[in-house]
C-alpha atoms as a PDB file:
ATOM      1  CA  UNK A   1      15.286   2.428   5.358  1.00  0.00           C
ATOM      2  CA  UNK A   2      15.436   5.579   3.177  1.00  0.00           C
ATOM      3  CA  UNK A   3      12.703   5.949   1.421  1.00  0.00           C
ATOM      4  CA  UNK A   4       8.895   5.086   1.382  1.00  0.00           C
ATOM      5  CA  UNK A   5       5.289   5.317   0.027  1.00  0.00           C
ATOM      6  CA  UNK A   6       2.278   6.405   2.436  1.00  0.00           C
ATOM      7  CA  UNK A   7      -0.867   5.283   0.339  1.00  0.00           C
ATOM      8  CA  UNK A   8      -4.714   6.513   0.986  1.00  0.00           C
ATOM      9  CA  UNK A   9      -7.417   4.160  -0.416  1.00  0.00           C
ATOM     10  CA  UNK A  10     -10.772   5.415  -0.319  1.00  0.00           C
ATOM     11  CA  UNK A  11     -13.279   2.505  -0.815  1.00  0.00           C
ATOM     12  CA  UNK A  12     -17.055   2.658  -2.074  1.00  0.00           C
ATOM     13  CA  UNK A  13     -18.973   1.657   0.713  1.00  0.00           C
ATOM     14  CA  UNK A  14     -20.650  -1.614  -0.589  1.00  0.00           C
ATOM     15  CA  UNK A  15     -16.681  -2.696  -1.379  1.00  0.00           C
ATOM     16  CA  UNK A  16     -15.183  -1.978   2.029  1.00  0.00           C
ATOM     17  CA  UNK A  17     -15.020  -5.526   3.168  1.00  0.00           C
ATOM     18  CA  UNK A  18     -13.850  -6.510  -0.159  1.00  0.00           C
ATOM     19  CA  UNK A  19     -11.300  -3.806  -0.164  1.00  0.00           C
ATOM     20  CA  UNK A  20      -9.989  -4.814   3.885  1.00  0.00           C
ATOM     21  CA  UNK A  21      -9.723  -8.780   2.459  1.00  0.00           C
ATOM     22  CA  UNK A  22      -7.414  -7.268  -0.857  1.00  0.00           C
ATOM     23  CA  UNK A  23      -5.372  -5.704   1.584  1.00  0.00           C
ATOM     24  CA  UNK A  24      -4.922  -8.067   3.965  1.00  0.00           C
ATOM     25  CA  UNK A  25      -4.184 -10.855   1.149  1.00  0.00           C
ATOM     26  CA  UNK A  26      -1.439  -8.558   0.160  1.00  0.00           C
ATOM     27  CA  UNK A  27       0.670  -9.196   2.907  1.00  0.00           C
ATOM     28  CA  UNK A  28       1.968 -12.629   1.348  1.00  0.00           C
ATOM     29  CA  UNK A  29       2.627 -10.243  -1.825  1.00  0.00           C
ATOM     30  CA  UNK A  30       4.988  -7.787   0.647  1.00  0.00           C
ATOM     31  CA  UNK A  31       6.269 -10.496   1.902  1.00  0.00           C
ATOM     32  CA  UNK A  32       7.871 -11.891  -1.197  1.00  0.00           C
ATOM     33  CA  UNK A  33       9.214  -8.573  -2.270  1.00  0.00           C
ATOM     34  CA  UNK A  34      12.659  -8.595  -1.665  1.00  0.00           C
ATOM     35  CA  UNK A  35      13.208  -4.459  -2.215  1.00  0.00           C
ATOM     36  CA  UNK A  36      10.756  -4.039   0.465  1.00  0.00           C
ATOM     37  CA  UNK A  37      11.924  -3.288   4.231  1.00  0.00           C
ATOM     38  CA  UNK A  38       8.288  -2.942   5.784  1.00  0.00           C
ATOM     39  CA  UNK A  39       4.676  -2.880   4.631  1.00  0.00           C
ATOM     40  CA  UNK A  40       1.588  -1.909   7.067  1.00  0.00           C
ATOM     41  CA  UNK A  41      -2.324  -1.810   5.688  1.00  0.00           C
ATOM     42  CA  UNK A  42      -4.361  -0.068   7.859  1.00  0.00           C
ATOM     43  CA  UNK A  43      -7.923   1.094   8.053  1.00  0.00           C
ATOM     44  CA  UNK A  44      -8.875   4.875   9.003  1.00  0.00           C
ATOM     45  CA  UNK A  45     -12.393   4.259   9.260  1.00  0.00           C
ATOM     46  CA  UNK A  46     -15.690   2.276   7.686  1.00  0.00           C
ATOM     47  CA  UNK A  47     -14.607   3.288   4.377  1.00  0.00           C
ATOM     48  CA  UNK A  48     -10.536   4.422   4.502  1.00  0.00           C
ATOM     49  CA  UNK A  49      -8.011   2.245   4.274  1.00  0.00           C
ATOM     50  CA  UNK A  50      -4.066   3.050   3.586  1.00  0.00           C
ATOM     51  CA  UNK A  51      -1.028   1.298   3.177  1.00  0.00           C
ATOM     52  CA  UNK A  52       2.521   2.204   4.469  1.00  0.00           C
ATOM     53  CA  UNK A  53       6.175   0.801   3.545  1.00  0.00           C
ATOM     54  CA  UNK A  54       9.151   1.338   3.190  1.00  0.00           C
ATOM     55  CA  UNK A  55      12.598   0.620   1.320  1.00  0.00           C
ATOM     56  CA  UNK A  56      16.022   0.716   1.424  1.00  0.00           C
ATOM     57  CA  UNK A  57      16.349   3.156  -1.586  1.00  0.00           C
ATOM     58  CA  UNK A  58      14.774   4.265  -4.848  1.00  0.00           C
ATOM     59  CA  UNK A  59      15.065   0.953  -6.746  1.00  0.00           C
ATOM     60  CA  UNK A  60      12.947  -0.728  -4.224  1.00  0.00           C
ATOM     61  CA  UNK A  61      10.470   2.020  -4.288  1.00  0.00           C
ATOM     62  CA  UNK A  62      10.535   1.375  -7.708  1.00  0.00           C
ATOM     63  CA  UNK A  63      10.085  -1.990  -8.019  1.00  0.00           C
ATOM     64  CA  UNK A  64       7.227  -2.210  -5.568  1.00  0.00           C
ATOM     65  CA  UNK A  65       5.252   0.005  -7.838  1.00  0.00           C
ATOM     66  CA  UNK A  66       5.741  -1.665 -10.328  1.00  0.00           C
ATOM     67  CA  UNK A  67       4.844  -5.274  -8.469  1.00  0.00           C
ATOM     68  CA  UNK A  68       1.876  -7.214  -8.055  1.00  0.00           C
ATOM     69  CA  UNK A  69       0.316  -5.194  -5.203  1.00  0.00           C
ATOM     70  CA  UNK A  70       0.237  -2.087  -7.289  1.00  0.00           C
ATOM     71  CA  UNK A  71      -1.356  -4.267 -10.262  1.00  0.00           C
ATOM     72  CA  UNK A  72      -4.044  -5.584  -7.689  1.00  0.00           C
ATOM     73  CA  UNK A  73      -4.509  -2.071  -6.315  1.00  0.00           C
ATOM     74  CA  UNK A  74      -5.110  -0.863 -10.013  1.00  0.00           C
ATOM     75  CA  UNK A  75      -7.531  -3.280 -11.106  1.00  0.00           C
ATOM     76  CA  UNK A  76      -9.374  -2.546  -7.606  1.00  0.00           C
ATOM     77  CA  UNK A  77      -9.646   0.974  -8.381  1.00  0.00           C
ATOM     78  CA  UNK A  78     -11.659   0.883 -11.500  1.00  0.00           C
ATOM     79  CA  UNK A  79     -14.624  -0.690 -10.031  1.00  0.00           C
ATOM     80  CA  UNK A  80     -14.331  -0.987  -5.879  1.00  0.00           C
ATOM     81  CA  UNK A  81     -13.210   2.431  -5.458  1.00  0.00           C
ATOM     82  CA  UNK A  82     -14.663   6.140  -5.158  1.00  0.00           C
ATOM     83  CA  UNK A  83     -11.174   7.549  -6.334  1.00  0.00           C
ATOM     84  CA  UNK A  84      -8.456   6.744  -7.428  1.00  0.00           C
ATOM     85  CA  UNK A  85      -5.785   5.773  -4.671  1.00  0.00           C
ATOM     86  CA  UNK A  86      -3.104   8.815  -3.629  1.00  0.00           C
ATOM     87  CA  UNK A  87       0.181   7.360  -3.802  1.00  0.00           C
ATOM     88  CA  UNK A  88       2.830  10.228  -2.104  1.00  0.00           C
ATOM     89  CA  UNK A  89       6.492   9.373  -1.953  1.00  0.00           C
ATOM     90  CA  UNK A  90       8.209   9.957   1.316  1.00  0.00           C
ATOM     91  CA  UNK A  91      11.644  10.586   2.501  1.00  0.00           C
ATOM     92  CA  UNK A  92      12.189   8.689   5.810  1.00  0.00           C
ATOM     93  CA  UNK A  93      13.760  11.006   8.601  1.00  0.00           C
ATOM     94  CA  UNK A  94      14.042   8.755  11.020  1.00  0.00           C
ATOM     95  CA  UNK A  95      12.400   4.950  12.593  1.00  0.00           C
ATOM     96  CA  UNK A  96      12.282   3.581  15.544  1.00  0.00           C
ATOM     97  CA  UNK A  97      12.027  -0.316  15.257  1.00  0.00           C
ATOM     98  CA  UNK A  98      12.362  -3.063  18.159  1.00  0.00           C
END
């Protein structure tokens, strides 16, 4: 793993459940990408949510933006959303994984 994308998802309140089920339905998504190494949803608190994976290089990355996750996150955003969702590209230093 090289590369990867830490994702913050800030949810309007009435569409934090909504928002949790979207992300934990994306899973299966993840799971069927074959560029992607490792894919975590998390959420901060009542109304913060994030996502973090990672790849094996840039055309992974890529492709994963490009998938069906990002599509479902877009359409999300215009109406369940309070912003719209920071995507940051990260190098990985290092990982630790048993």
């Amino acid at each position: 793993m090289k590369v990867g994308l830490l994702v913050r998802i800030e949810a309007k309140p009435e569409y934090a459940d909504e928002v949790e089920a979207m992300l934990r339905g994306a899973q299966e998504l993840a799971e069927q990408e074959e560029g992607t190494v490792t894919w975590f949803a998390f959420r901060e608190n009542a109304t913060t949510f994030g996502v973090f994976d990672t790849f094996e290089d840039e055309q992974g990355r890529q492709a994963h933006l490009t998938g069906r996750i990002a599509a479902a996150l877009g359409e999300v955003a215009q109406t369940k959303l309070s912003a719209p969702p920071v995507i940051a590209p990260v190098d990985l230093l290092g990982a630790k994984v048993s």
